[in-house]
Protein backbone atom coordinates (compact mmCIF):
# COMPACT_ATOMS: atom_id res chain seq x y z
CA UNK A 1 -39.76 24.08 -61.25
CA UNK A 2 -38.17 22.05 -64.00
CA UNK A 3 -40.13 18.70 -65.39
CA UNK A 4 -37.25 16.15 -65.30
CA UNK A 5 -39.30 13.53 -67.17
CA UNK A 6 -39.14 15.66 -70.34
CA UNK A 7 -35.80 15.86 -70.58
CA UNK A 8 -34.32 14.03 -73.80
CA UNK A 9 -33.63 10.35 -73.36
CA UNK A 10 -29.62 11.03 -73.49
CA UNK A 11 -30.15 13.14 -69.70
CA UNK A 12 -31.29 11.44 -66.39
CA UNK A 13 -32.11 12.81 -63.76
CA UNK A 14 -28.81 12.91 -61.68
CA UNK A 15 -30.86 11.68 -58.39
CA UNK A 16 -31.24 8.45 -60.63
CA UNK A 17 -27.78 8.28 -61.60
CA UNK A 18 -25.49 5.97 -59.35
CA UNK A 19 -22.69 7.82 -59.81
CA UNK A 20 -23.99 11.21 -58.79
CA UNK A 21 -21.93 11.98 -55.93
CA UNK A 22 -18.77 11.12 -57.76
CA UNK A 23 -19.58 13.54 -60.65
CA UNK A 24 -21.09 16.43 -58.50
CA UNK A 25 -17.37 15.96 -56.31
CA UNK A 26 -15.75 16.43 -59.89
CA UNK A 27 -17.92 19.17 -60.68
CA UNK A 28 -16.75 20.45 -57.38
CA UNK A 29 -12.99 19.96 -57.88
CA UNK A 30 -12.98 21.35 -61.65
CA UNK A 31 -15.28 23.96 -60.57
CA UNK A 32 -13.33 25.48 -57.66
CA UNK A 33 -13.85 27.88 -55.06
CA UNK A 34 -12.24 31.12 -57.34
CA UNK A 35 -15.09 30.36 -59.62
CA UNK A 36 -18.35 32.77 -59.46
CA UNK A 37 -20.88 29.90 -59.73
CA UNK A 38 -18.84 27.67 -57.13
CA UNK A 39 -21.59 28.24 -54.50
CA UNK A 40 -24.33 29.09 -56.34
CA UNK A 41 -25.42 25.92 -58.68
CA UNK A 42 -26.28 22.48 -58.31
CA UNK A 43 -26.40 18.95 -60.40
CA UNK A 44 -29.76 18.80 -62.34
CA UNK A 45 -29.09 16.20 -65.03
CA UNK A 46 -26.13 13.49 -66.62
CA UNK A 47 -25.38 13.02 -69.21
CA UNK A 48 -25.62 9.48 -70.35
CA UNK A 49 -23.06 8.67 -72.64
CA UNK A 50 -20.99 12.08 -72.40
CA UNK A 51 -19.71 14.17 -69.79
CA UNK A 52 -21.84 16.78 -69.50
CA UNK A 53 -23.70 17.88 -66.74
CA UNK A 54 -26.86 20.43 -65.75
CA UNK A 55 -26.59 22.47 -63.14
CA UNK A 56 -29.40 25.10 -61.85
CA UNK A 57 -28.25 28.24 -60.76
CA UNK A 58 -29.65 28.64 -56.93
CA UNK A 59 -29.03 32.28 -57.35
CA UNK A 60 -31.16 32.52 -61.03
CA UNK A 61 -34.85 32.30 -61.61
CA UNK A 62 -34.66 29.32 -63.86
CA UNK A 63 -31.60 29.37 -65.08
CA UNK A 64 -29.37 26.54 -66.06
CA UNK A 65 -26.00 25.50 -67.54
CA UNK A 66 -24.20 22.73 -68.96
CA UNK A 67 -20.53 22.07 -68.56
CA UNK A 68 -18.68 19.45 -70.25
CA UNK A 69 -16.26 18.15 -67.67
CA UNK A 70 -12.40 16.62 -68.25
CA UNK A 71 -12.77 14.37 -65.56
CA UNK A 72 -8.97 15.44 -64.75
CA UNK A 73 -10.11 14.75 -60.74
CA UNK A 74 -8.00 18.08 -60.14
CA UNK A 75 -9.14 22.38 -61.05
CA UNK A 76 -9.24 23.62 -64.19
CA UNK A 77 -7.41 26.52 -64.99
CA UNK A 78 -7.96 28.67 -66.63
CA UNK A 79 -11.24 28.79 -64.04
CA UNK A 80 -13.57 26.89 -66.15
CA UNK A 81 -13.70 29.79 -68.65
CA UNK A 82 -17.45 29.08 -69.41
CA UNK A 83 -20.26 27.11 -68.80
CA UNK A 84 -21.47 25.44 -72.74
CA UNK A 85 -24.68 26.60 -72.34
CA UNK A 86 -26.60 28.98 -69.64
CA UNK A 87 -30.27 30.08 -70.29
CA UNK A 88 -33.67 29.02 -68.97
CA UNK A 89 -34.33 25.30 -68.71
CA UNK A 90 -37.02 26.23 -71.94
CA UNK A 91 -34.03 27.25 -73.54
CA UNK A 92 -31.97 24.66 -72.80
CA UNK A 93 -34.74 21.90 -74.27
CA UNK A 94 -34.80 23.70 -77.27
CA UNK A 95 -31.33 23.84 -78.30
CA UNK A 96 -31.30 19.71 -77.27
CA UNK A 97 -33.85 19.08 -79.52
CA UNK A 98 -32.85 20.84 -82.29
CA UNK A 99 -28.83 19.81 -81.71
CA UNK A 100 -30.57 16.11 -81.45
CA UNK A 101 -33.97 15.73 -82.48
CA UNK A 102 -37.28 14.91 -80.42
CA UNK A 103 -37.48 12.04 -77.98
CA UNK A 104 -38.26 8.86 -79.09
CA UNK A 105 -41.20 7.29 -77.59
């Protein structure tokens, strides 16, 4: 559904990022169980450099989000009030490449 090897050069895949299960148990923890999402997305992408993270919403056609985490290691409250960005994973290229510019080769 979503072409990972497009993604700009500052996002990996987060199955090629050693530290995935430690950020999707942050995501977890900051996330919480009292947030709508909490069941409903999953890690997509890392940031590399940053800490923000892609999640696909299981419960969306093509829908994604980022979320720039604390990386506290406890819940945010409020509830993580919002997610950065949610649209399609189209959307979501777009507003990289115009916040950043095109991929260098």
């Amino acid at each position: 559904m979503f072409d990972l090897q497009t993604l700009p050069e500052w996002w990996q895949n987060a199955d090629d990022d050693e530290d995935r299960d430690w950020i999707w148990a942050e995501c977890q923890t900051e996330l919480t169980t009292a947030h709508p999402s909490f069941e409903t997305v999953r890690l997509l992408a890392t940031s590399i450099g940053t800490d923000d993270v892609l999640l696909v919403h299981t419960d969306r056609d093509n829908a994604v989000s980022t979320v720039h985490l604390s990386m506290s290691g406890r819940p945010e409250w409020p509830v993580w009030d919002g997610f950065e960005f949610t649209g399609t994973f189209a959307e979501f290229m777009a507003r990289e490449l115009r916040r950043y510019g095109p991929r260098t080769p």
